[in-house]
Structure formats: C-alpha cells, structure tokens
C-alpha atoms as a PDB file:
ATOM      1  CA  UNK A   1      90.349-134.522   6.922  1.00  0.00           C
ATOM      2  CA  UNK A   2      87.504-132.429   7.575  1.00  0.00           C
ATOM      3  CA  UNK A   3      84.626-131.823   5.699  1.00  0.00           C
ATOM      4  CA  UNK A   4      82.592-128.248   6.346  1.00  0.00           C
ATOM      5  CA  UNK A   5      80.054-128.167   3.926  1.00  0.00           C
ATOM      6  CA  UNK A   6      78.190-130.465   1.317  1.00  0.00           C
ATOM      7  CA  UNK A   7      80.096-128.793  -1.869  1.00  0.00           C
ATOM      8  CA  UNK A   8      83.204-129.583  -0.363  1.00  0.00           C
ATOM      9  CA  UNK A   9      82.117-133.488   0.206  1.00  0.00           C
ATOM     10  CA  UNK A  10      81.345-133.488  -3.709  1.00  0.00           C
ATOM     11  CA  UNK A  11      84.554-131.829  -4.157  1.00  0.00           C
ATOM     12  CA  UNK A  12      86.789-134.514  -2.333  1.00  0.00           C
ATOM     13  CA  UNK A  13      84.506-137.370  -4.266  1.00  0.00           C
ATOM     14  CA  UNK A  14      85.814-135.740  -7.519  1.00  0.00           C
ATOM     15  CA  UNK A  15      89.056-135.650  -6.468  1.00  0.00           C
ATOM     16  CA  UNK A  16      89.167-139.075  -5.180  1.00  0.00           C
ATOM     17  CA  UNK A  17      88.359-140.034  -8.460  1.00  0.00           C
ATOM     18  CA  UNK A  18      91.081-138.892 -10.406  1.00  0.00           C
ATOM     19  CA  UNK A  19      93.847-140.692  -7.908  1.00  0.00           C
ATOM     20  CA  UNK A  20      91.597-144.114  -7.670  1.00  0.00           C
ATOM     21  CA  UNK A  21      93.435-146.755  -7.599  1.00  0.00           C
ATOM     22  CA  UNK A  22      91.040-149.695  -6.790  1.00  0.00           C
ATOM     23  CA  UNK A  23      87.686-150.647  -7.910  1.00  0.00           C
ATOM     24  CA  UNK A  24      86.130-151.495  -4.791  1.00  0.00           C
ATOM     25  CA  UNK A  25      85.027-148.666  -2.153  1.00  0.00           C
ATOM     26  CA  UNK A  26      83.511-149.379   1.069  1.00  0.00           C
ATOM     27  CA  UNK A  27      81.577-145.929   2.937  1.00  0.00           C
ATOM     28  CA  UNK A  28      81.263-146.578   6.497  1.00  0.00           C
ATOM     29  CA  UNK A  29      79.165-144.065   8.733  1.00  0.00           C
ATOM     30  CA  UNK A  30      75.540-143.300  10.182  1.00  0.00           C
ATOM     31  CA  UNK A  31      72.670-142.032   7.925  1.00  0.00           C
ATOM     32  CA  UNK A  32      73.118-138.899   7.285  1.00  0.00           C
ATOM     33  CA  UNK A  33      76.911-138.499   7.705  1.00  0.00           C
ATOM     34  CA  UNK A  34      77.236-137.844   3.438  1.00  0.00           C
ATOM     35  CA  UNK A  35      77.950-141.187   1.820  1.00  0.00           C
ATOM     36  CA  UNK A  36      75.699-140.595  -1.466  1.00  0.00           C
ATOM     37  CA  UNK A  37      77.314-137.000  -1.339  1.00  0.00           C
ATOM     38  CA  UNK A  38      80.827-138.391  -1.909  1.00  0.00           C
ATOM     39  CA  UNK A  39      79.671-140.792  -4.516  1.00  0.00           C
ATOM     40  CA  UNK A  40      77.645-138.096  -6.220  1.00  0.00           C
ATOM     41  CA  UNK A  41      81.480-136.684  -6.345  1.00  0.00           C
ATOM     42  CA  UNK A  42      83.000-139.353  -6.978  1.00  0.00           C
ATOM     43  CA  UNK A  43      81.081-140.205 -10.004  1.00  0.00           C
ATOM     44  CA  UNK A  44      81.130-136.815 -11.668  1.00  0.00           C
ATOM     45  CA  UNK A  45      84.983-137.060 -11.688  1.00  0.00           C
ATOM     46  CA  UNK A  46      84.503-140.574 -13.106  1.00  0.00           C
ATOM     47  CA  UNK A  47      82.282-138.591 -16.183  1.00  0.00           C
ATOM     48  CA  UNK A  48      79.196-140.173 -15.368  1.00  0.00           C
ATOM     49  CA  UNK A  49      76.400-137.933 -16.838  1.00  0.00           C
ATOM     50  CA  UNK A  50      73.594-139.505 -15.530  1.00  0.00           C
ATOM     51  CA  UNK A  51      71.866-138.016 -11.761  1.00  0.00           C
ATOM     52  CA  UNK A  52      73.336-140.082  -8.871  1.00  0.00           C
ATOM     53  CA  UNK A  53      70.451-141.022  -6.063  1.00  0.00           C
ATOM     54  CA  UNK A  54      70.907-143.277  -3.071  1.00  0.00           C
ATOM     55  CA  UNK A  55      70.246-146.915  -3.610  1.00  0.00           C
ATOM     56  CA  UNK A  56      68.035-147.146  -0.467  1.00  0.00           C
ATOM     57  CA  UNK A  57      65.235-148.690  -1.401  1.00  0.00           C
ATOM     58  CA  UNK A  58      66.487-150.273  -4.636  1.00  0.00           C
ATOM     59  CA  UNK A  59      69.081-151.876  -2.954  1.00  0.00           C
ATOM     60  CA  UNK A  60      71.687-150.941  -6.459  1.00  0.00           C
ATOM     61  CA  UNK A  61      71.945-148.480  -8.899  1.00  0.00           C
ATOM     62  CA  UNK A  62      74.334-148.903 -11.967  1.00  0.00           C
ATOM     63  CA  UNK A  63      75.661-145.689 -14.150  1.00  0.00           C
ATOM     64  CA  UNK A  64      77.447-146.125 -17.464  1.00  0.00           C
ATOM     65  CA  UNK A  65      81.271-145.217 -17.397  1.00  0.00           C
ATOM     66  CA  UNK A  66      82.109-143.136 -19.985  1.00  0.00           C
ATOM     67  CA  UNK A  67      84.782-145.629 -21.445  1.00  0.00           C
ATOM     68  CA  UNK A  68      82.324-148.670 -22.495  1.00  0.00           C
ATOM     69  CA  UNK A  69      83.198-151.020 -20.566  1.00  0.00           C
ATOM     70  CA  UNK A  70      82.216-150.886 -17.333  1.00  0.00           C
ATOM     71  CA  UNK A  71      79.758-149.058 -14.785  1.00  0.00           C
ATOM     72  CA  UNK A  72      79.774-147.224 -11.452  1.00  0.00           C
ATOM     73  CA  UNK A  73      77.960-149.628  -9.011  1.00  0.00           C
ATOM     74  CA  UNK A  74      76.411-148.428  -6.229  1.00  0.00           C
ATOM     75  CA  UNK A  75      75.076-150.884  -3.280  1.00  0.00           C
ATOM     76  CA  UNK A  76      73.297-149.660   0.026  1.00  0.00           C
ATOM     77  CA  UNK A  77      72.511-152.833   2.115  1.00  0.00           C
ATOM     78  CA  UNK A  78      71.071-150.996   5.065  1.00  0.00           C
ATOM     79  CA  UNK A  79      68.080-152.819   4.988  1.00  0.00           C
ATOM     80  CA  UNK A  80      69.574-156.597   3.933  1.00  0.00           C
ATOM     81  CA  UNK A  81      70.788-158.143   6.956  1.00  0.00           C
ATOM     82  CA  UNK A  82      71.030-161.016   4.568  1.00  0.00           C
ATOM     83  CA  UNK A  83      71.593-160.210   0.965  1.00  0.00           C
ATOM     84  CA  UNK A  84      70.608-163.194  -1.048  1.00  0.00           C
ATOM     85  CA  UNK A  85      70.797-162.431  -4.302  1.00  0.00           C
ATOM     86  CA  UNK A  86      72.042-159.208  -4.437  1.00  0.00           C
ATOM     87  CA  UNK A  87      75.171-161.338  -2.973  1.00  0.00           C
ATOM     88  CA  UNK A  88      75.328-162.792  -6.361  1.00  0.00           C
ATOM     89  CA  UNK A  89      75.107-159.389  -8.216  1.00  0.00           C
ATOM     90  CA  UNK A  90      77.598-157.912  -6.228  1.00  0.00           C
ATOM     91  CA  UNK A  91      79.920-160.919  -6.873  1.00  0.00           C
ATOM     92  CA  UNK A  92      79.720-160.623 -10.625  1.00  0.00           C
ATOM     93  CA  UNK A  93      80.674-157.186 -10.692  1.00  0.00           C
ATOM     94  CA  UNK A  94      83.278-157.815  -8.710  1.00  0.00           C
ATOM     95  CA  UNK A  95      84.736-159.898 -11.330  1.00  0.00           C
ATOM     96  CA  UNK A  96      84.871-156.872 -14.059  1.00  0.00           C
ATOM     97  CA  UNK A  97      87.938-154.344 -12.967  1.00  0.00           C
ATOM     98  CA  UNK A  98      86.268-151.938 -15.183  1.00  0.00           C
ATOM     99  CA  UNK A  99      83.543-151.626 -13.303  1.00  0.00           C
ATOM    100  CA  UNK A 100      83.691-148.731  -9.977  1.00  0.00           C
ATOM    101  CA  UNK A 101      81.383-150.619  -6.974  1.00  0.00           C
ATOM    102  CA  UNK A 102      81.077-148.217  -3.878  1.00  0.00           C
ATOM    103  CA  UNK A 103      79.004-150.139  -1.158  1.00  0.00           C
ATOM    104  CA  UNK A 104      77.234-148.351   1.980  1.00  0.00           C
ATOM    105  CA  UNK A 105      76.427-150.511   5.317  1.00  0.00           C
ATOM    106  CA  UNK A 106      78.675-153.753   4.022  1.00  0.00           C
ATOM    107  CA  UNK A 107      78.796-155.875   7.451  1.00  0.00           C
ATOM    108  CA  UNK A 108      76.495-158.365   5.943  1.00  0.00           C
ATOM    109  CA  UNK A 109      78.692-159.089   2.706  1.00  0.00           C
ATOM    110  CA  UNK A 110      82.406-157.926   4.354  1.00  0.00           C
ATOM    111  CA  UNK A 111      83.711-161.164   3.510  1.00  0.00           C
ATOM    112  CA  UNK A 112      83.163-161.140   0.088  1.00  0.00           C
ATOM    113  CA  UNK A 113      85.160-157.688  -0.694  1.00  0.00           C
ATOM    114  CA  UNK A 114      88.550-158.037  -2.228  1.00  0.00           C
ATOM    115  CA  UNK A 115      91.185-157.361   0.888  1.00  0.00           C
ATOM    116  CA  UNK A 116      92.678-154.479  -0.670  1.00  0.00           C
ATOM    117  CA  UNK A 117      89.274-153.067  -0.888  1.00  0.00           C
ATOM    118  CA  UNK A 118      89.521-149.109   0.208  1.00  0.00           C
ATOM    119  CA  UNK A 119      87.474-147.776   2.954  1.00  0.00           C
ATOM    120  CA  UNK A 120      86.234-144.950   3.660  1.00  0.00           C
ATOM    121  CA  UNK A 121      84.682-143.837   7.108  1.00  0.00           C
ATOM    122  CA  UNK A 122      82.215-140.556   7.104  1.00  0.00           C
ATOM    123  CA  UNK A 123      81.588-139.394  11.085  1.00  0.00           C
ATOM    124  CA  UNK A 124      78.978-136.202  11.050  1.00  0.00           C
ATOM    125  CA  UNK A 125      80.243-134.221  13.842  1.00  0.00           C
ATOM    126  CA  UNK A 126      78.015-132.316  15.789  1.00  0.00           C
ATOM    127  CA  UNK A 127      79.619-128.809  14.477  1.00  0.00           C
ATOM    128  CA  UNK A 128      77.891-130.145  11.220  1.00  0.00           C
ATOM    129  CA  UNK A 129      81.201-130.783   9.433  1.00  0.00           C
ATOM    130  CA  UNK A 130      82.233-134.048   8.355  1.00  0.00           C
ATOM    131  CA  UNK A 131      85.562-136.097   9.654  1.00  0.00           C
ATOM    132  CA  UNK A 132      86.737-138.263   6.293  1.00  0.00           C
ATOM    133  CA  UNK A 133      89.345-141.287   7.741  1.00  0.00           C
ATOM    134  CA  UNK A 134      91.036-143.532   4.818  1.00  0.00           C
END
C-alpha cells in the first residue's frame, strides 16, 4: 500500500483500528518514515481523546481506552539497546488483552512479543510517499 501524504497515514491508523484483531503492534522503519503518524491514527479510531506524542525521550506513553479497562501503550526503544526495566513494564502489559501496545525500534525486546504479534513496516520513499507492508 502506498501512503502519499500525512492525512492519509492517520487515515489508514484509524482504519486499522476498527479491523484490529491483536493487541500487540510492532512499527518497523527509519526515523522519519511516519510511525507516531499511524499511531496518532490508530488511536483516534480506538477513541482515545487525549494528544498522541512520540515516546522518544520518555521511552512510554500510556492513553486511557475509552472502555475502562485498558490503555493504548506506546513504546519507542530507539535509544535502549538494553531495556531493563522498561522490559518489565512492557511484560505486564502484555499480560492485560485489554490493553493496545504499539512498539517502535523492538530488536532489543523481539523475543518477548507474543508470536502472533502484527507488524507493520513504514519505508519513506524518496517520492515522499510512504510504502505500508503487513
């Protein structure tokens, strides 16, 4: 799929919420390449009211869902070639299926994500669209 402008990133986030169909999403691609974009998208179709940034420098950010019981998680572990302890914050909200966890940069905790975990690989072409592979 191709992606030609920023709106239409947020669009297929939005829409990607409505079919999801695991809790786990893993965003693969450079800096840049629209990864907070989608999840921006992704968490206004989940009815999260609250202003999505990028967990760069906080490492996590969590957003109530609007159901009660469980939040939109969302790790960046660019900078933790080791996570530590965020290893054991990840794992405990891995263990409530209510809560929505999208991770960006997850080499250094792959083996921890359930198997059936769904990917999602962003490549910023130089044509300044976006190539989405599932």
């Amino acid at each position: 799929m191709i992606i030609k402008s920023e709106q239409e990133m947020l669009n297929f986030g939005k829409n990607f919420a409505k079919s999801l169909k695991n809790h786990v999403i893993e965003l693969i691609g450079d800096v840049g390449a629209g990864k907070t974009t989608f999840t921006r998208g992704l968490a206004e179709g989940l009815g999260v009211k609250e202003p999505i940034t990028s967990p760069s420098f906080t490492i996590s950010k969590s957003y109530p869902l609007p159901n009660h019981k469980g939040h939109l998680i969302h790790y960046d572990f660019y900078r933790l070639p080791d996570p530590g302890l965020m290893l054991d914050d990840l794992r405990e909200n891995l263990e409530n299926p209510d809560n929505v966890i999208v991770i960006e940069w997850g080499k250094s905790i792959e083996n921890t994500l359930p198997k059936n975990h769904t990917k999602i690989e962003i490549k910023y072409n130089e044509n300044n669209t976006r190539e989405i592979s599932l």
